[in-house]
C-alpha atoms as a PDB file:
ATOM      1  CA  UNK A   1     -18.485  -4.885 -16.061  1.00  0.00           C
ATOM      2  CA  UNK A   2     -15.162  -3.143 -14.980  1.00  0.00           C
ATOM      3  CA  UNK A   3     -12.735  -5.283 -12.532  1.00  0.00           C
ATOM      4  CA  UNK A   4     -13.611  -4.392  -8.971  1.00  0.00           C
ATOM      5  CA  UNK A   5     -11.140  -2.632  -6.544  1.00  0.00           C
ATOM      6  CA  UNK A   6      -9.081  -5.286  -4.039  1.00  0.00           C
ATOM      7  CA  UNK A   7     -10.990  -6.060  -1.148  1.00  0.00           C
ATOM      8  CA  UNK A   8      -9.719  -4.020   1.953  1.00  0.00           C
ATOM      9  CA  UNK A   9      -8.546  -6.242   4.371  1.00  0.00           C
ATOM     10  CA  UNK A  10      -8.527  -6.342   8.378  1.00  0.00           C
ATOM     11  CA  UNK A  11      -4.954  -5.422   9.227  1.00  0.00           C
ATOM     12  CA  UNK A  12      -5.291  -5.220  12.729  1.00  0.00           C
ATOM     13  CA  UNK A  13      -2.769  -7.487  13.683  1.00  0.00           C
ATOM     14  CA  UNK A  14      -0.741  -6.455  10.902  1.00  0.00           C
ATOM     15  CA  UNK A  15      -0.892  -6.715   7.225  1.00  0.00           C
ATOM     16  CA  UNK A  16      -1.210 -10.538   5.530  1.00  0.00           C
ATOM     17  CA  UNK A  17       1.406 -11.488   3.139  1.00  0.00           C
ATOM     18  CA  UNK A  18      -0.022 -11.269  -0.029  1.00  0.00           C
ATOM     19  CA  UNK A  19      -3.155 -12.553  -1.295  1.00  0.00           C
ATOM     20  CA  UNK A  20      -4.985 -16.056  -1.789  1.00  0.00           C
ATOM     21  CA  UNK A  21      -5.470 -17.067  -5.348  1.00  0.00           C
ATOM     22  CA  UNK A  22      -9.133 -18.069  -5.703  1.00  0.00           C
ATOM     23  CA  UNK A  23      -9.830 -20.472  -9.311  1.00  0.00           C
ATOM     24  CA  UNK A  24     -13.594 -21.487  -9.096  1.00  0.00           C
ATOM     25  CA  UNK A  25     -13.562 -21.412 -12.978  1.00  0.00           C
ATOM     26  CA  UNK A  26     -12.573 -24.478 -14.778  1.00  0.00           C
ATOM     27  CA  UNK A  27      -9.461 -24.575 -16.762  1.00  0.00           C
ATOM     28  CA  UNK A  28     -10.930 -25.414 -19.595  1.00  0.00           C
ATOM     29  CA  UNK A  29     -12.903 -22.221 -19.702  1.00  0.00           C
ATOM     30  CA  UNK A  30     -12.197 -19.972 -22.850  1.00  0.00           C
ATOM     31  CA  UNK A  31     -13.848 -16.885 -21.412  1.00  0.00           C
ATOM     32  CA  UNK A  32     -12.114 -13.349 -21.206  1.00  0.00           C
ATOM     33  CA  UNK A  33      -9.801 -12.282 -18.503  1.00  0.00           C
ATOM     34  CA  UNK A  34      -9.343  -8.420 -16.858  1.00  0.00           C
ATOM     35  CA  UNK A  35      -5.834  -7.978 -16.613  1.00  0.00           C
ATOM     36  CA  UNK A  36      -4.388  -5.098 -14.630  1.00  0.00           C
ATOM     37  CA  UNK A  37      -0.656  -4.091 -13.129  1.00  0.00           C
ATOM     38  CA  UNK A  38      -1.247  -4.029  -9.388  1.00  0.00           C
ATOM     39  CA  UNK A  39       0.774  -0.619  -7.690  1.00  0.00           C
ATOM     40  CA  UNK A  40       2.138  -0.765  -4.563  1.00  0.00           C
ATOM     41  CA  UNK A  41       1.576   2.324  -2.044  1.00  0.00           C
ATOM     42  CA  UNK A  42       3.861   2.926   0.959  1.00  0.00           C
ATOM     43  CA  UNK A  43       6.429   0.424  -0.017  1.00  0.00           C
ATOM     44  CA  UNK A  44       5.036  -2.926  -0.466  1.00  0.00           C
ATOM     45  CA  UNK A  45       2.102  -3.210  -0.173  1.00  0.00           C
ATOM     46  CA  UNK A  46      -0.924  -2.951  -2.500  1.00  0.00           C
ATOM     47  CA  UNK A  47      -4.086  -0.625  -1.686  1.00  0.00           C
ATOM     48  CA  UNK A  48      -6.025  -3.169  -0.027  1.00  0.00           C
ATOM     49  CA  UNK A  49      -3.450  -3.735   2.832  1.00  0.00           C
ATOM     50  CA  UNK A  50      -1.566  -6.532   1.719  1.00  0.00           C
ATOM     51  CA  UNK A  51       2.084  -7.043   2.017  1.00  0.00           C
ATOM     52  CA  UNK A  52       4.428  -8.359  -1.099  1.00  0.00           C
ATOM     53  CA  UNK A  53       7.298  -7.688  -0.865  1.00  0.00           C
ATOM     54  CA  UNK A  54       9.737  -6.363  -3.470  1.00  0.00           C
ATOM     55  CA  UNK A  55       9.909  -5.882  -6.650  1.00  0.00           C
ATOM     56  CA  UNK A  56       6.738  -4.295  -7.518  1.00  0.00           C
ATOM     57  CA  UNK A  57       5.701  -6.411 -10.465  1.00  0.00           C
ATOM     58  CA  UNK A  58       2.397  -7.670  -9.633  1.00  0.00           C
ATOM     59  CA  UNK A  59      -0.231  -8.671 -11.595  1.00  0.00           C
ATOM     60  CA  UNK A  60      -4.315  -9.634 -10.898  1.00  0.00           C
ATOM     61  CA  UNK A  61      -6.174 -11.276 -13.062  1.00  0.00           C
ATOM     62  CA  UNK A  62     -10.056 -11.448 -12.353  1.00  0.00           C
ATOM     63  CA  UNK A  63     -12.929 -13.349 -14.179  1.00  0.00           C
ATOM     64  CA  UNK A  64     -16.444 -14.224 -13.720  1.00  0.00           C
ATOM     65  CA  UNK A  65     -17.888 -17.183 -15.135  1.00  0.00           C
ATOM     66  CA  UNK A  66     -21.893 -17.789 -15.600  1.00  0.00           C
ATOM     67  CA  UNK A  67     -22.783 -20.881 -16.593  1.00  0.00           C
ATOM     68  CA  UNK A  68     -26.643 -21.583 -18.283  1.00  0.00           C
ATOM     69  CA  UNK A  69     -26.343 -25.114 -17.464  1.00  0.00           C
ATOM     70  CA  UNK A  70     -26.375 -24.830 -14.075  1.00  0.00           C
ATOM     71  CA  UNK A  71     -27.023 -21.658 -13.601  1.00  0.00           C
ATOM     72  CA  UNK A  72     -23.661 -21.330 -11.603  1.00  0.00           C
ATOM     73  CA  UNK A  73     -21.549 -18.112 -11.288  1.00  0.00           C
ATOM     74  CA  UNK A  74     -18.020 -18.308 -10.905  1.00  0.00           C
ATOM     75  CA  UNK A  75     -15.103 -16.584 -10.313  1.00  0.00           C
ATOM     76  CA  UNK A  76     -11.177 -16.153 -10.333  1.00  0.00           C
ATOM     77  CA  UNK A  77      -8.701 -13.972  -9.218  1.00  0.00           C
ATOM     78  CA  UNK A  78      -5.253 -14.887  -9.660  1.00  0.00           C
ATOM     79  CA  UNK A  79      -1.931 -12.685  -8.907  1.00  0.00           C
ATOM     80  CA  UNK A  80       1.067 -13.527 -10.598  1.00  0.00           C
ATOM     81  CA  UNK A  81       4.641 -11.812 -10.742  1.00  0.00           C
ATOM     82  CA  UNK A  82       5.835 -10.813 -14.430  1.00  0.00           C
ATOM     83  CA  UNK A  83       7.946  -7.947 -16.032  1.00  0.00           C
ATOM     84  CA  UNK A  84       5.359  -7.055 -18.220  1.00  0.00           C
ATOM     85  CA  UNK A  85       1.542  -7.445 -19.009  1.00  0.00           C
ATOM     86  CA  UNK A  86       2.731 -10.186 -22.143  1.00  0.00           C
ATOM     87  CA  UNK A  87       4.508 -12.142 -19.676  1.00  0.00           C
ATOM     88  CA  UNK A  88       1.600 -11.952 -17.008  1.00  0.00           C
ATOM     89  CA  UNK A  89      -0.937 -13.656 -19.654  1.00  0.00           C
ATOM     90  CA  UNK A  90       1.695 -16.344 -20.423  1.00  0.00           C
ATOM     91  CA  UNK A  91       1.875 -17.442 -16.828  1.00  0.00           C
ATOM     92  CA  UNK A  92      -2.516 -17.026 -16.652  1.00  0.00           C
ATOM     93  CA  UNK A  93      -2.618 -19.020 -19.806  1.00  0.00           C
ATOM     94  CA  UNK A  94      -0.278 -21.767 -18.204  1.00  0.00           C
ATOM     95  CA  UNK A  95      -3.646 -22.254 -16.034  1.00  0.00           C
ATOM     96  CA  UNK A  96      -5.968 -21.139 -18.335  1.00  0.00           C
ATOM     97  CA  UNK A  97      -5.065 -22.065 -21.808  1.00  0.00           C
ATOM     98  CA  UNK A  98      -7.892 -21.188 -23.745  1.00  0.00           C
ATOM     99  CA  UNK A  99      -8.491 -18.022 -22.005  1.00  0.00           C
ATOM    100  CA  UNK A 100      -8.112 -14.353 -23.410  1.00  0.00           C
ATOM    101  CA  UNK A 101      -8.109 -10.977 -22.062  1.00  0.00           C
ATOM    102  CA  UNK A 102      -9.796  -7.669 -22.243  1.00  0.00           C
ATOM    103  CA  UNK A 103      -7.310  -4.949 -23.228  1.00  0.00           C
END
């Protein structure tokens, strides 16, 4: 299952400032992360219409979670700025310790 795109968002009004982190999965999860540099496009912003300002060195991390016990799917997104993709899974893992991530 590849990570899906950023959600486009209603910019209307003018672009939100970044995005909202969203951690349904427990921390104690030790399931497998996508990790992927986010670009920015026309500036600042990132290709679903969000604004972040400068410097370009955003991250997303995205999970989902199933759950046999309860049958419950879950999932995270999480955007973090880092220099580099080592320093990105350090801050994740700060949150998620037992996690790991797809290459």
């Amino acid at each position: 299952m590849p990570m899906p795109e950023l959600m486009q968002l209603n910019c209307k009004y003018g672009s939100p400032m970044g995005r909202r982190n969203i951690k349904d999965i427990p921390d104690d999860w030790d399931g497998k992360f996508f990790l992927q540099y986010v670009p920015f496009i026309g500036g600042c912003y990132d290709r679903g219409g969000a604004y972040w300002g400068s410097p370009a060195n955003l991250f997303r991390a995205y999970a989902i979670a199933y759950f046999e016990e309860t049958q419950e799917e879950c999932e995270t997104e999480i955007f973090v700025r880092a220099n580099s993709r080592e320093a990105a899974k350090a801050l994740i893992l700060e949150d998620y310790p037992n996690a790991k991530f797809y290459r």
